[in-house]
ModelCIF file with pLDDT and N, C-alpha, C, O atoms, coordinates in Angstrom:
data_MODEL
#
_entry.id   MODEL 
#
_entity.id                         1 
_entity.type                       polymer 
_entity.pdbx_number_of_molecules   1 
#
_entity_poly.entity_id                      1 
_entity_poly.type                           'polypeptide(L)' 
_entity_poly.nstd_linkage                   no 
_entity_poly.nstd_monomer                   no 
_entity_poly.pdbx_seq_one_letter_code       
;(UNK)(UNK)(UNK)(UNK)(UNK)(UNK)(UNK)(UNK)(UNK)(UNK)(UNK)(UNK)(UNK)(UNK)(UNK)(UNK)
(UNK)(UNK)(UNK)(UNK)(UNK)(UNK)(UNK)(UNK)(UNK)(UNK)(UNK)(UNK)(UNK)(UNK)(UNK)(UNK)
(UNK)(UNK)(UNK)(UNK)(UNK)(UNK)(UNK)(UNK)(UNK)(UNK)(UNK)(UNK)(UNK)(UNK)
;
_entity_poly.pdbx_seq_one_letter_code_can   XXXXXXXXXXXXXXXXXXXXXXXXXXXXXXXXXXXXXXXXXXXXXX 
_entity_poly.pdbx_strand_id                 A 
#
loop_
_entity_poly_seq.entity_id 
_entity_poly_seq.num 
_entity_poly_seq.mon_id 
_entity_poly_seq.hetero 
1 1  UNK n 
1 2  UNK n 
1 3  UNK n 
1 4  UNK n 
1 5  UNK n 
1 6  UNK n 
1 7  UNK n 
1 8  UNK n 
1 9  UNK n 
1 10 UNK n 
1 11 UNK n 
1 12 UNK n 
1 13 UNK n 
1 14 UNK n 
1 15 UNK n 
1 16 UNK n 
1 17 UNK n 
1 18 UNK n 
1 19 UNK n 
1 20 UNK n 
1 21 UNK n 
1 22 UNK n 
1 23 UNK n 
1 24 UNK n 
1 25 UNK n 
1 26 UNK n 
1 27 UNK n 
1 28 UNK n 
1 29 UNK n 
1 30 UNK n 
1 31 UNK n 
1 32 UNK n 
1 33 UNK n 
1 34 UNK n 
1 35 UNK n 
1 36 UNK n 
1 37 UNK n 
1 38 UNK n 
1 39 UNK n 
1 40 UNK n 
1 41 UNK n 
1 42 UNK n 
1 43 UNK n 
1 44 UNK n 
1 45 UNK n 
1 46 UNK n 
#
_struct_asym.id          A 
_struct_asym.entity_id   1 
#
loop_
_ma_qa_metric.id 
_ma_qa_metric.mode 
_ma_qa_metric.name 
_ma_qa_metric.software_group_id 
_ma_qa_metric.type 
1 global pLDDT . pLDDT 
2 local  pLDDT . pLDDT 
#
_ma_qa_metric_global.metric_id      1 
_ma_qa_metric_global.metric_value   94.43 
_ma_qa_metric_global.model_id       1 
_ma_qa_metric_global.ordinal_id     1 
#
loop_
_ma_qa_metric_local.label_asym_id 
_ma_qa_metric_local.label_comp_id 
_ma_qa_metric_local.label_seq_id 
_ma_qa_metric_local.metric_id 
_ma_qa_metric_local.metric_value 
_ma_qa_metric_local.model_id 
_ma_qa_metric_local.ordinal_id 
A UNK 1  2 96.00 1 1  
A UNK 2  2 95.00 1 2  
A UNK 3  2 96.00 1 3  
A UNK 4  2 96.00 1 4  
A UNK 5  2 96.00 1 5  
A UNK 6  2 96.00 1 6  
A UNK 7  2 96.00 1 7  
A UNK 8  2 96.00 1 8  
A UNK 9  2 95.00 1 9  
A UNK 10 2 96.00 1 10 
A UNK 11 2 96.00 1 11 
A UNK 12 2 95.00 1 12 
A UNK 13 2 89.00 1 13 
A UNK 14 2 92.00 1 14 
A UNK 15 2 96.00 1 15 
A UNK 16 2 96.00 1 16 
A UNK 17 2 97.00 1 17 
A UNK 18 2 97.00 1 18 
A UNK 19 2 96.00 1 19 
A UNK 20 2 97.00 1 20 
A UNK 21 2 97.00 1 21 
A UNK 22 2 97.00 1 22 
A UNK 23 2 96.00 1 23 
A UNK 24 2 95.00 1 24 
A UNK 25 2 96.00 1 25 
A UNK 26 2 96.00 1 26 
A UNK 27 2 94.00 1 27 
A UNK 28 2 90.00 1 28 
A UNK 29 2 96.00 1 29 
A UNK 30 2 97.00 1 30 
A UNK 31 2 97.00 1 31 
A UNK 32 2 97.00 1 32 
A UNK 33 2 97.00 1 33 
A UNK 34 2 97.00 1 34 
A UNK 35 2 98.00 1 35 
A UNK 36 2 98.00 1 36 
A UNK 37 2 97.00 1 37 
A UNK 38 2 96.00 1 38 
A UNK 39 2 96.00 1 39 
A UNK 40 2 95.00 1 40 
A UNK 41 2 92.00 1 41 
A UNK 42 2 91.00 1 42 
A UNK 43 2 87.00 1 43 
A UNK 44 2 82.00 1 44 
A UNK 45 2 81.00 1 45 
A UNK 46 2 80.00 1 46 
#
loop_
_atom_site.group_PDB 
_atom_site.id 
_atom_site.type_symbol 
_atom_site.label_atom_id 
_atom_site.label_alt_id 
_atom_site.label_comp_id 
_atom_site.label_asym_id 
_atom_site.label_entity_id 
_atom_site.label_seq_id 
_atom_site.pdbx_PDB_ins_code 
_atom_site.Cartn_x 
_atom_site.Cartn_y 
_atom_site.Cartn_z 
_atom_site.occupancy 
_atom_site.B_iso_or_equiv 
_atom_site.pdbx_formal_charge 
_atom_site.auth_seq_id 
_atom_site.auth_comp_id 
_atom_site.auth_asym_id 
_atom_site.auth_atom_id 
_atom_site.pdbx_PDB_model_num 
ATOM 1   N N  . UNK A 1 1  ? -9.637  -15.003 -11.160 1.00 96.00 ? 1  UNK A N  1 
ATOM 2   C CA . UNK A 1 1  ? -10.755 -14.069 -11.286 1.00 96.00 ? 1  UNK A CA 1 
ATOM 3   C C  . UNK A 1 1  ? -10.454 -12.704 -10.667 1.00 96.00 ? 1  UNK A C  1 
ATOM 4   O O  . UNK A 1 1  ? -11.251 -11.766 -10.673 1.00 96.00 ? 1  UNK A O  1 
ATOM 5   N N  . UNK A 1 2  ? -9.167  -12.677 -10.107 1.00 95.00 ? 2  UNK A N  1 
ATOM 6   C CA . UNK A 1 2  ? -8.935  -11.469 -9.160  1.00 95.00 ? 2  UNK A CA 1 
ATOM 7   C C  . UNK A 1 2  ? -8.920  -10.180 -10.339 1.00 95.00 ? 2  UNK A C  1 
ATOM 8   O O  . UNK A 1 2  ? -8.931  -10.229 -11.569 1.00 95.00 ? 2  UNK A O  1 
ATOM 9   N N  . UNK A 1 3  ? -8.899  -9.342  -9.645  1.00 96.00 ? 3  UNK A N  1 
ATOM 10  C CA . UNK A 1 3  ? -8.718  -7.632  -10.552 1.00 96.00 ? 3  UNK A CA 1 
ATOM 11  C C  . UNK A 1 3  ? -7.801  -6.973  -9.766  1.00 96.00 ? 3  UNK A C  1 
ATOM 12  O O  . UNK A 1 3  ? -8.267  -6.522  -8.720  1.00 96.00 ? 3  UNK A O  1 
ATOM 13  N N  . UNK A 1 4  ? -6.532  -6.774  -9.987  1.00 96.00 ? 4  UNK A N  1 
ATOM 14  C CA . UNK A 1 4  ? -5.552  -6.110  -9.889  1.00 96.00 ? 4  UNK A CA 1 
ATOM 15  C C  . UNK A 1 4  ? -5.033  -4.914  -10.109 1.00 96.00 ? 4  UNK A C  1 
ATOM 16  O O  . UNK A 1 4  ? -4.630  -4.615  -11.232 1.00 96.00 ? 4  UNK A O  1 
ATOM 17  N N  . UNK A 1 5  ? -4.964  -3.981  -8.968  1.00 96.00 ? 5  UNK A N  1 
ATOM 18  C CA . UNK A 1 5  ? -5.026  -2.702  -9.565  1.00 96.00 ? 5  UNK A CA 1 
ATOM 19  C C  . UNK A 1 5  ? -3.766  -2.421  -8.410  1.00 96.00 ? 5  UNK A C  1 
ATOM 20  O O  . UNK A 1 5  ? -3.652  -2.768  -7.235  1.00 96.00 ? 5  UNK A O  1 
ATOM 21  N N  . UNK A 1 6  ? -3.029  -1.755  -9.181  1.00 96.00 ? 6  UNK A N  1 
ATOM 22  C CA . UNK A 1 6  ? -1.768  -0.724  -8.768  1.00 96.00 ? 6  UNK A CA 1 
ATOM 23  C C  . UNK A 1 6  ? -1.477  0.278   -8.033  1.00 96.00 ? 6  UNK A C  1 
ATOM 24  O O  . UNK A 1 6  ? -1.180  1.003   -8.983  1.00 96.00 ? 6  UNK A O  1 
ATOM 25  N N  . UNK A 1 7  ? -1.274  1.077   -6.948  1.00 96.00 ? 7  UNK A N  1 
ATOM 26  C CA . UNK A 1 7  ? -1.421  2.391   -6.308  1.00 96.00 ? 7  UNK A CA 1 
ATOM 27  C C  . UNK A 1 7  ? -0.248  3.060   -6.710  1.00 96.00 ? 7  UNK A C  1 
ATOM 28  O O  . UNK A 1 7  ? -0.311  4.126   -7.322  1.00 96.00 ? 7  UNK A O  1 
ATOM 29  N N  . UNK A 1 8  ? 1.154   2.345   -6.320  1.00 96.00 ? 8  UNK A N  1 
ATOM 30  C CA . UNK A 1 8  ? 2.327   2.686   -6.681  1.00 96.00 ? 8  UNK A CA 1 
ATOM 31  C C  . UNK A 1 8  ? 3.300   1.763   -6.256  1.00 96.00 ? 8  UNK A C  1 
ATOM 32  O O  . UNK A 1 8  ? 3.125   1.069   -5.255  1.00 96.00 ? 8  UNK A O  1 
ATOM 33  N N  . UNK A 1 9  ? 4.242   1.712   -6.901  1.00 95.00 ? 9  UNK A N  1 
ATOM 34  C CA . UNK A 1 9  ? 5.419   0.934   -6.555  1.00 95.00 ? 9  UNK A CA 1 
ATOM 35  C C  . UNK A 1 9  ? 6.621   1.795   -6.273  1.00 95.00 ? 9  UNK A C  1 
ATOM 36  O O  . UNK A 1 9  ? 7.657   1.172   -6.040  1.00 95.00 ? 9  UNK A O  1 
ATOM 37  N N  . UNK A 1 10 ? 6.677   2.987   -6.252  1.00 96.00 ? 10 UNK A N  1 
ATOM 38  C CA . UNK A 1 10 ? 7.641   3.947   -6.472  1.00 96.00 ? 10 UNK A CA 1 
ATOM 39  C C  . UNK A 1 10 ? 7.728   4.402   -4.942  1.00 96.00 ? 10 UNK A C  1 
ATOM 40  O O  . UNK A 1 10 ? 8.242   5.491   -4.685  1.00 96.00 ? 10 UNK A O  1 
ATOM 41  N N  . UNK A 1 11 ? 7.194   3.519   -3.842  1.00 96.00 ? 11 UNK A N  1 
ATOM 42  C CA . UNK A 1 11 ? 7.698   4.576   -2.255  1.00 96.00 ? 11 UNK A CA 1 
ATOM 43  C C  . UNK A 1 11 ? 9.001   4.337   -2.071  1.00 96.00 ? 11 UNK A C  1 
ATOM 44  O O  . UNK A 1 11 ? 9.520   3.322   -2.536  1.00 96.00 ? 11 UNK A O  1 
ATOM 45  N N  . UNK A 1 12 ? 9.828   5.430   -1.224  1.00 95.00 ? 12 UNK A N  1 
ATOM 46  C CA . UNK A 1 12 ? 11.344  5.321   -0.972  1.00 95.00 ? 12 UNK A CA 1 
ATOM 47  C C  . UNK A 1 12 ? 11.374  4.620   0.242   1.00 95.00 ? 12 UNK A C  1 
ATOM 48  O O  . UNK A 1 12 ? 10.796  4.943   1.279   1.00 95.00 ? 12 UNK A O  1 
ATOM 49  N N  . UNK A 1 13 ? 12.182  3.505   0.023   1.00 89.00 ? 13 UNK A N  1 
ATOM 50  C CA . UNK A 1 13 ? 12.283  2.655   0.824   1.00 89.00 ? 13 UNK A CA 1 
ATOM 51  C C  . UNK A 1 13 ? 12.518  3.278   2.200   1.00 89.00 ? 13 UNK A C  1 
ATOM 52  O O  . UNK A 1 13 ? 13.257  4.261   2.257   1.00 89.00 ? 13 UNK A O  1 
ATOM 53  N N  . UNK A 1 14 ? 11.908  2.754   3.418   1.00 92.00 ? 14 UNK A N  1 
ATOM 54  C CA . UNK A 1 14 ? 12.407  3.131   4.740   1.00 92.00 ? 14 UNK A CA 1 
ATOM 55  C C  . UNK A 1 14 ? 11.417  4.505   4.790   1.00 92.00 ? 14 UNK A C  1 
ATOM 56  O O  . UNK A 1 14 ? 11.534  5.114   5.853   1.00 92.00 ? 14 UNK A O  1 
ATOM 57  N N  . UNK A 1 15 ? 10.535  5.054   3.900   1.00 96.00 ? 15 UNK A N  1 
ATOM 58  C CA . UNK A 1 15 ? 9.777   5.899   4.256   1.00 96.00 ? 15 UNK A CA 1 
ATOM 59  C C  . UNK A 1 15 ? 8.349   5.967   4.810   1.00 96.00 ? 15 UNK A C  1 
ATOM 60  O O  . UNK A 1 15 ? 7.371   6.143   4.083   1.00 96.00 ? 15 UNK A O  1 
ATOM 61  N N  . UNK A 1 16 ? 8.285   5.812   6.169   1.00 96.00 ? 16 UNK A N  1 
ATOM 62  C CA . UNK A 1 16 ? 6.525   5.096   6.785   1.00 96.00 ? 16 UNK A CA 1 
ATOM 63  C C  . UNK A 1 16 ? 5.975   6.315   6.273   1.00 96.00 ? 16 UNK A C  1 
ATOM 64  O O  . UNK A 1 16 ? 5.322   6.169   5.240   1.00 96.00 ? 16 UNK A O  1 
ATOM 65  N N  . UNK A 1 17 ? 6.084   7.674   6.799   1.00 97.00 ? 17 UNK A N  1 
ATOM 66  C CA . UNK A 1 17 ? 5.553   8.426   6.774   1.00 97.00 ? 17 UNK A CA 1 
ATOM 67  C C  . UNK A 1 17 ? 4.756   8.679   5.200   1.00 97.00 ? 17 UNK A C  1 
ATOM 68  O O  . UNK A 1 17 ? 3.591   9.064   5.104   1.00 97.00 ? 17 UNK A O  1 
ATOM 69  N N  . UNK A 1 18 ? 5.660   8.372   4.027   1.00 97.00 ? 18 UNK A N  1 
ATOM 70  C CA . UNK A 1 18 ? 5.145   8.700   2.986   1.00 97.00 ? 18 UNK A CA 1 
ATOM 71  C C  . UNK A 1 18 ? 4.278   7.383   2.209   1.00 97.00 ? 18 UNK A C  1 
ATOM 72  O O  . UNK A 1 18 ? 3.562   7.530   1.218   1.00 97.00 ? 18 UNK A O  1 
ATOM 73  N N  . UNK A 1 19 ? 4.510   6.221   2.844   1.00 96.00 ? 19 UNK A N  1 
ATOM 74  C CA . UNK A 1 19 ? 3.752   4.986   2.857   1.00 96.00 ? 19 UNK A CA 1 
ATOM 75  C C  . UNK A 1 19 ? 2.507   5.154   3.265   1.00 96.00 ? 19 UNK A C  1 
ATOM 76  O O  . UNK A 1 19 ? 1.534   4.726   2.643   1.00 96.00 ? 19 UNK A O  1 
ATOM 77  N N  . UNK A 1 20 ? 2.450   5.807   4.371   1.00 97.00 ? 20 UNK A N  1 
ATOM 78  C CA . UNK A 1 20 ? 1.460   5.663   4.981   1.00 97.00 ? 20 UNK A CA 1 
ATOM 79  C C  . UNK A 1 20 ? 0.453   6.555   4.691   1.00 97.00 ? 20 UNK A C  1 
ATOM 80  O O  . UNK A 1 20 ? -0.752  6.328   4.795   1.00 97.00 ? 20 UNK A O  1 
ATOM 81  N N  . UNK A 1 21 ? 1.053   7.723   4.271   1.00 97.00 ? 21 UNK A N  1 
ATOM 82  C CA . UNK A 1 21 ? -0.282  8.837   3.639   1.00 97.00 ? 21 UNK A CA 1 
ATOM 83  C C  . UNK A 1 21 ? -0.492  8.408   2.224   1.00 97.00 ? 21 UNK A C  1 
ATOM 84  O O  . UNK A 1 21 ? -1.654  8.587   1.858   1.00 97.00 ? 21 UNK A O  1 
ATOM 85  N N  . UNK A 1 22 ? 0.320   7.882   1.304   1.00 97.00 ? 22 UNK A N  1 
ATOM 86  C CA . UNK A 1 22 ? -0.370  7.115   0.143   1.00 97.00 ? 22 UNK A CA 1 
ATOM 87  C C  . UNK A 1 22 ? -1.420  6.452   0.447   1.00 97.00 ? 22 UNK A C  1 
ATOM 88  O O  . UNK A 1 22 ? -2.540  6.699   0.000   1.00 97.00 ? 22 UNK A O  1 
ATOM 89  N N  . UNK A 1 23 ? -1.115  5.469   1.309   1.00 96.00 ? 23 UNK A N  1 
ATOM 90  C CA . UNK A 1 23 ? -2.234  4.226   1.710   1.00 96.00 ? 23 UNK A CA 1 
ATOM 91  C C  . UNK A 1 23 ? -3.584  4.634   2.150   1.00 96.00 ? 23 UNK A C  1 
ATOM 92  O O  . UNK A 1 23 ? -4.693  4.245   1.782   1.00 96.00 ? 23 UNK A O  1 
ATOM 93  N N  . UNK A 1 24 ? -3.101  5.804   3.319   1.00 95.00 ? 24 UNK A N  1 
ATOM 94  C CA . UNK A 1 24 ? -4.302  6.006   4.241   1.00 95.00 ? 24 UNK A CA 1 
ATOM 95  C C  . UNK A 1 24 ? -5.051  6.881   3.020   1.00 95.00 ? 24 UNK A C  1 
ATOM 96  O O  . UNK A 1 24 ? -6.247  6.588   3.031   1.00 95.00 ? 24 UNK A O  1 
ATOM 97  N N  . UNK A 1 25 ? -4.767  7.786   2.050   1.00 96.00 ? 25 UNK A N  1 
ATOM 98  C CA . UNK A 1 25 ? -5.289  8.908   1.260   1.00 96.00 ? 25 UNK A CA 1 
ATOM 99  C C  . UNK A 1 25 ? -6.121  7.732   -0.701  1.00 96.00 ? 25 UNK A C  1 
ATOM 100 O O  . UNK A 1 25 ? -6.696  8.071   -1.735  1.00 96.00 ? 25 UNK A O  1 
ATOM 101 N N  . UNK A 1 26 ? -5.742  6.726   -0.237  1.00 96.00 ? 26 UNK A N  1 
ATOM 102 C CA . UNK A 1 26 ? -6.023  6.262   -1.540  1.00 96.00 ? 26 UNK A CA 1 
ATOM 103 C C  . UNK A 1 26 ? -6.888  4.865   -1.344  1.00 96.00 ? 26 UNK A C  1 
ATOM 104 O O  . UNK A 1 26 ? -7.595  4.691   -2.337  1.00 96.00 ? 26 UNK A O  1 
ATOM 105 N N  . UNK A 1 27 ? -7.017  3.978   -0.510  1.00 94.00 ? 27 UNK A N  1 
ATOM 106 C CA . UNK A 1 27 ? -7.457  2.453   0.148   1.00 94.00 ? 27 UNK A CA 1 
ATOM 107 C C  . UNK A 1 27 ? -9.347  3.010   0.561   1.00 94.00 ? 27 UNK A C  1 
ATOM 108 O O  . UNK A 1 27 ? -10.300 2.281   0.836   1.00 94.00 ? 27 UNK A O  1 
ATOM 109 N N  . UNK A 1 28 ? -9.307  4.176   0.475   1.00 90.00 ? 28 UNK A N  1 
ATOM 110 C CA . UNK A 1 28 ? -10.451 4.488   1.422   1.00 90.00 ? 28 UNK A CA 1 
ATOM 111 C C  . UNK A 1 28 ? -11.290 4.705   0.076   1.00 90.00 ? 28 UNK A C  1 
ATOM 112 O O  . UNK A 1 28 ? -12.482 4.701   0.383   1.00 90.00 ? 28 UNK A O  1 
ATOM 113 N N  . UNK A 1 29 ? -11.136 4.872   -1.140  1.00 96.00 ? 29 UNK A N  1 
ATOM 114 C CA . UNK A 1 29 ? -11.861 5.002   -2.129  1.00 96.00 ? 29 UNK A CA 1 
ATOM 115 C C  . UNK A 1 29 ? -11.909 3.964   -2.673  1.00 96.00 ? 29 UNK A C  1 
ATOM 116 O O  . UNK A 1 29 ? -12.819 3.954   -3.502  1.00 96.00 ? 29 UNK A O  1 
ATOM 117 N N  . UNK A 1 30 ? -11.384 3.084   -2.620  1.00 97.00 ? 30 UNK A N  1 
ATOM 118 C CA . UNK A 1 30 ? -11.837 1.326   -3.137  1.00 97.00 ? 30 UNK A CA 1 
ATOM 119 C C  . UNK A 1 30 ? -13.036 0.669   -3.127  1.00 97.00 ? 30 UNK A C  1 
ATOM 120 O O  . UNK A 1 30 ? -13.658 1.438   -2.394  1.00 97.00 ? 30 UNK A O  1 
ATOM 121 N N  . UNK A 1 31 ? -13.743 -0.118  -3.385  1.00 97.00 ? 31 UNK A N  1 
ATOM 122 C CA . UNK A 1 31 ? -14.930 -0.699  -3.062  1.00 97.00 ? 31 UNK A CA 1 
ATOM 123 C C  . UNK A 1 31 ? -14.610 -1.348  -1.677  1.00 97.00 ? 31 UNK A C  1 
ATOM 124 O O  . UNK A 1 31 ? -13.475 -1.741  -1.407  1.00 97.00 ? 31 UNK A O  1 
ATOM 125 N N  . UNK A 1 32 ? -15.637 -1.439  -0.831  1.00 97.00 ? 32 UNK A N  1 
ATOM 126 C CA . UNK A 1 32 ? -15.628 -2.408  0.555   1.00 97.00 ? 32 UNK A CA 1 
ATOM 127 C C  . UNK A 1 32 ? -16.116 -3.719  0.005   1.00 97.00 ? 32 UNK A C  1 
ATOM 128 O O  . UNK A 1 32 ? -16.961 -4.188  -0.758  1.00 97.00 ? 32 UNK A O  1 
ATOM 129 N N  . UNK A 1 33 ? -14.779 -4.178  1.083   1.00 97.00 ? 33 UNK A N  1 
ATOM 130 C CA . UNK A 1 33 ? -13.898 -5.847  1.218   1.00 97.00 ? 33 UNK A CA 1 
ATOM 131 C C  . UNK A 1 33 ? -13.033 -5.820  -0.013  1.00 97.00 ? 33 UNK A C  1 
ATOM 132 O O  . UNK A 1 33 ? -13.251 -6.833  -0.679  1.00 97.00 ? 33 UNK A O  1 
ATOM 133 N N  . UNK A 1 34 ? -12.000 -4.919  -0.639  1.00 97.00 ? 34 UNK A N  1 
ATOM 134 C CA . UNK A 1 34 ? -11.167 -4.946  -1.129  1.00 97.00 ? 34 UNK A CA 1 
ATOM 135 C C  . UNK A 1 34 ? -10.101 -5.462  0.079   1.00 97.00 ? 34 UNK A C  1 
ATOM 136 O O  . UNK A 1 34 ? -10.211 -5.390  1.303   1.00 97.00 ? 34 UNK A O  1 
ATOM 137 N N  . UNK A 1 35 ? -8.835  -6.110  -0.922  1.00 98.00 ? 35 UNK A N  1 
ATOM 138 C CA . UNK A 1 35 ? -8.313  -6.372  -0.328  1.00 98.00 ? 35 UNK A CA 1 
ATOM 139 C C  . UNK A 1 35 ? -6.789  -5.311  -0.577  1.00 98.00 ? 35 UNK A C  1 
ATOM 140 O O  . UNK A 1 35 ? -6.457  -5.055  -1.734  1.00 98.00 ? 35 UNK A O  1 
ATOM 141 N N  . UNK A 1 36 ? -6.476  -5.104  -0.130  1.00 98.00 ? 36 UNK A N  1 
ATOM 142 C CA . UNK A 1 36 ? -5.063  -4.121  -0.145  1.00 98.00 ? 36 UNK A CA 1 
ATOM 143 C C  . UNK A 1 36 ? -3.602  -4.736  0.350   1.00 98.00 ? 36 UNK A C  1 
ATOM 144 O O  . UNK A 1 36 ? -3.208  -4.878  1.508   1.00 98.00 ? 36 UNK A O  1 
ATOM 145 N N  . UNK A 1 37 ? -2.939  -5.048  -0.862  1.00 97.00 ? 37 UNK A N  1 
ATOM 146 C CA . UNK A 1 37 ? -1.560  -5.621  0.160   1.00 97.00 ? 37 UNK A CA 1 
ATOM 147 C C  . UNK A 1 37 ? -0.301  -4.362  0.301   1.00 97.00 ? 37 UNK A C  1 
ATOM 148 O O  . UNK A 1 37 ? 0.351   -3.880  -0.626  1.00 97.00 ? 37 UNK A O  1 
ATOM 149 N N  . UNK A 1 38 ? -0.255  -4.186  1.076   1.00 96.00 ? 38 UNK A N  1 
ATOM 150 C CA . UNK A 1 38 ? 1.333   -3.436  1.746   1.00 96.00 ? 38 UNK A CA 1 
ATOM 151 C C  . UNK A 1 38 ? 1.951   -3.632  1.324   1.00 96.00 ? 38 UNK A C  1 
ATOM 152 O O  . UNK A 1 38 ? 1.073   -4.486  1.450   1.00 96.00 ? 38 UNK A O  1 
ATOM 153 N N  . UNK A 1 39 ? 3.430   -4.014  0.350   1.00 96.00 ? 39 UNK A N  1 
ATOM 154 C CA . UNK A 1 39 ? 4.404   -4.702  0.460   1.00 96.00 ? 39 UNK A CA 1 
ATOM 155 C C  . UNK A 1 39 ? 5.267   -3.930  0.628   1.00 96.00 ? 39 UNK A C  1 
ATOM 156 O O  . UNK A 1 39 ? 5.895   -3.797  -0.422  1.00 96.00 ? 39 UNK A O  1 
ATOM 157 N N  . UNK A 1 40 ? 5.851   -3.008  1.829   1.00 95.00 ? 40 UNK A N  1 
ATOM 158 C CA . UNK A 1 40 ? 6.631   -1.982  2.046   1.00 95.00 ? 40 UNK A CA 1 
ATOM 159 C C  . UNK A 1 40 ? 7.723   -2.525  3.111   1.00 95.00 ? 40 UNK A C  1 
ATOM 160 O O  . UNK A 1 40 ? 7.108   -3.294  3.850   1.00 95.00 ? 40 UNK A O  1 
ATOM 161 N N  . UNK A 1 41 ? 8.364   -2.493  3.298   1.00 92.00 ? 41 UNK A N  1 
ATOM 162 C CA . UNK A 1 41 ? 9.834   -2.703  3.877   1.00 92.00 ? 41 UNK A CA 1 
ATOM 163 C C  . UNK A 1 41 ? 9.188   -3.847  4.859   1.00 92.00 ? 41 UNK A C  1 
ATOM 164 O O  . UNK A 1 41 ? 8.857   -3.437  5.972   1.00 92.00 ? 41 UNK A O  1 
ATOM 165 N N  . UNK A 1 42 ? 8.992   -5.096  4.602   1.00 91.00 ? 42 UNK A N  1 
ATOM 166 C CA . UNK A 1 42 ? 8.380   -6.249  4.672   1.00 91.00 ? 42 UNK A CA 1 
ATOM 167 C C  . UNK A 1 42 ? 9.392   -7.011  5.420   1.00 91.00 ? 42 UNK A C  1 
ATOM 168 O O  . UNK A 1 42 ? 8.973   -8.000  6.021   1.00 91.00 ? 42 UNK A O  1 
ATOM 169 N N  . UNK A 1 43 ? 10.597  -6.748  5.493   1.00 87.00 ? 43 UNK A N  1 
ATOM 170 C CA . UNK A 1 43 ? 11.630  -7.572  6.371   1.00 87.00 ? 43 UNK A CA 1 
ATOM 171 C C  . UNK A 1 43 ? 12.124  -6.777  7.185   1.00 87.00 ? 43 UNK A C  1 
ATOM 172 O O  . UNK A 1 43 ? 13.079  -7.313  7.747   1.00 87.00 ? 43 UNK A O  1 
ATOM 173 N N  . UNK A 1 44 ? 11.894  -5.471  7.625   1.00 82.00 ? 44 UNK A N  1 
ATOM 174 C CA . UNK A 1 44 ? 12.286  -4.387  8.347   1.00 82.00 ? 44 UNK A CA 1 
ATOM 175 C C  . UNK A 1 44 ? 13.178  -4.839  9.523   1.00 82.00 ? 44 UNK A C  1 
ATOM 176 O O  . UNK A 1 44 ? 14.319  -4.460  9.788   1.00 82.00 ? 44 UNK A O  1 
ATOM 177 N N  . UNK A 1 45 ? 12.322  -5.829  10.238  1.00 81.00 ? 45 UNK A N  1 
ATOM 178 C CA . UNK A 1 45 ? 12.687  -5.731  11.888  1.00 81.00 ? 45 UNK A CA 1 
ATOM 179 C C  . UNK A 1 45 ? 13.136  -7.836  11.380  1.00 81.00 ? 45 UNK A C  1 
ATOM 180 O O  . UNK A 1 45 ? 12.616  -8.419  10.429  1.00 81.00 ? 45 UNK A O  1 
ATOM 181 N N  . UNK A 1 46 ? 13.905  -8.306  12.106  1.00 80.00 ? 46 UNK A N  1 
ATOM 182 C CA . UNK A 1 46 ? 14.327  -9.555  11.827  1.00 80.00 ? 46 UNK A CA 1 
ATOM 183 C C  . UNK A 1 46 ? 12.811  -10.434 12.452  1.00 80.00 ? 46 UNK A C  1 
ATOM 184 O O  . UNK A 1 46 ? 12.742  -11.662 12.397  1.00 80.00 ? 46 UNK A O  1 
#
């Protein structure tokens, strides 16, 4: 039943800074209790 919607898949890997102003500039216009997954350099640190 989920609805799946896209922001981007295109961040350069290893880039927080530009991760993070996507996220913070685009998550905030969603409906509340969306759920938002990250999947950005996800194995970074061991």
């Amino acid at each position: 039943q989920a609805t799946l919607c896209d922001i981007t898949h295109q961040i350069d890997p290893y880039n927080y800074a530009e991760a993070s102003y996507i996220m913070a500039s685009s998550t905030r216009h969603f409906p509340e209790n969306s759920f938002h997954l990250l999947l950005f350099n996800l194995f970074d640190k061991p």
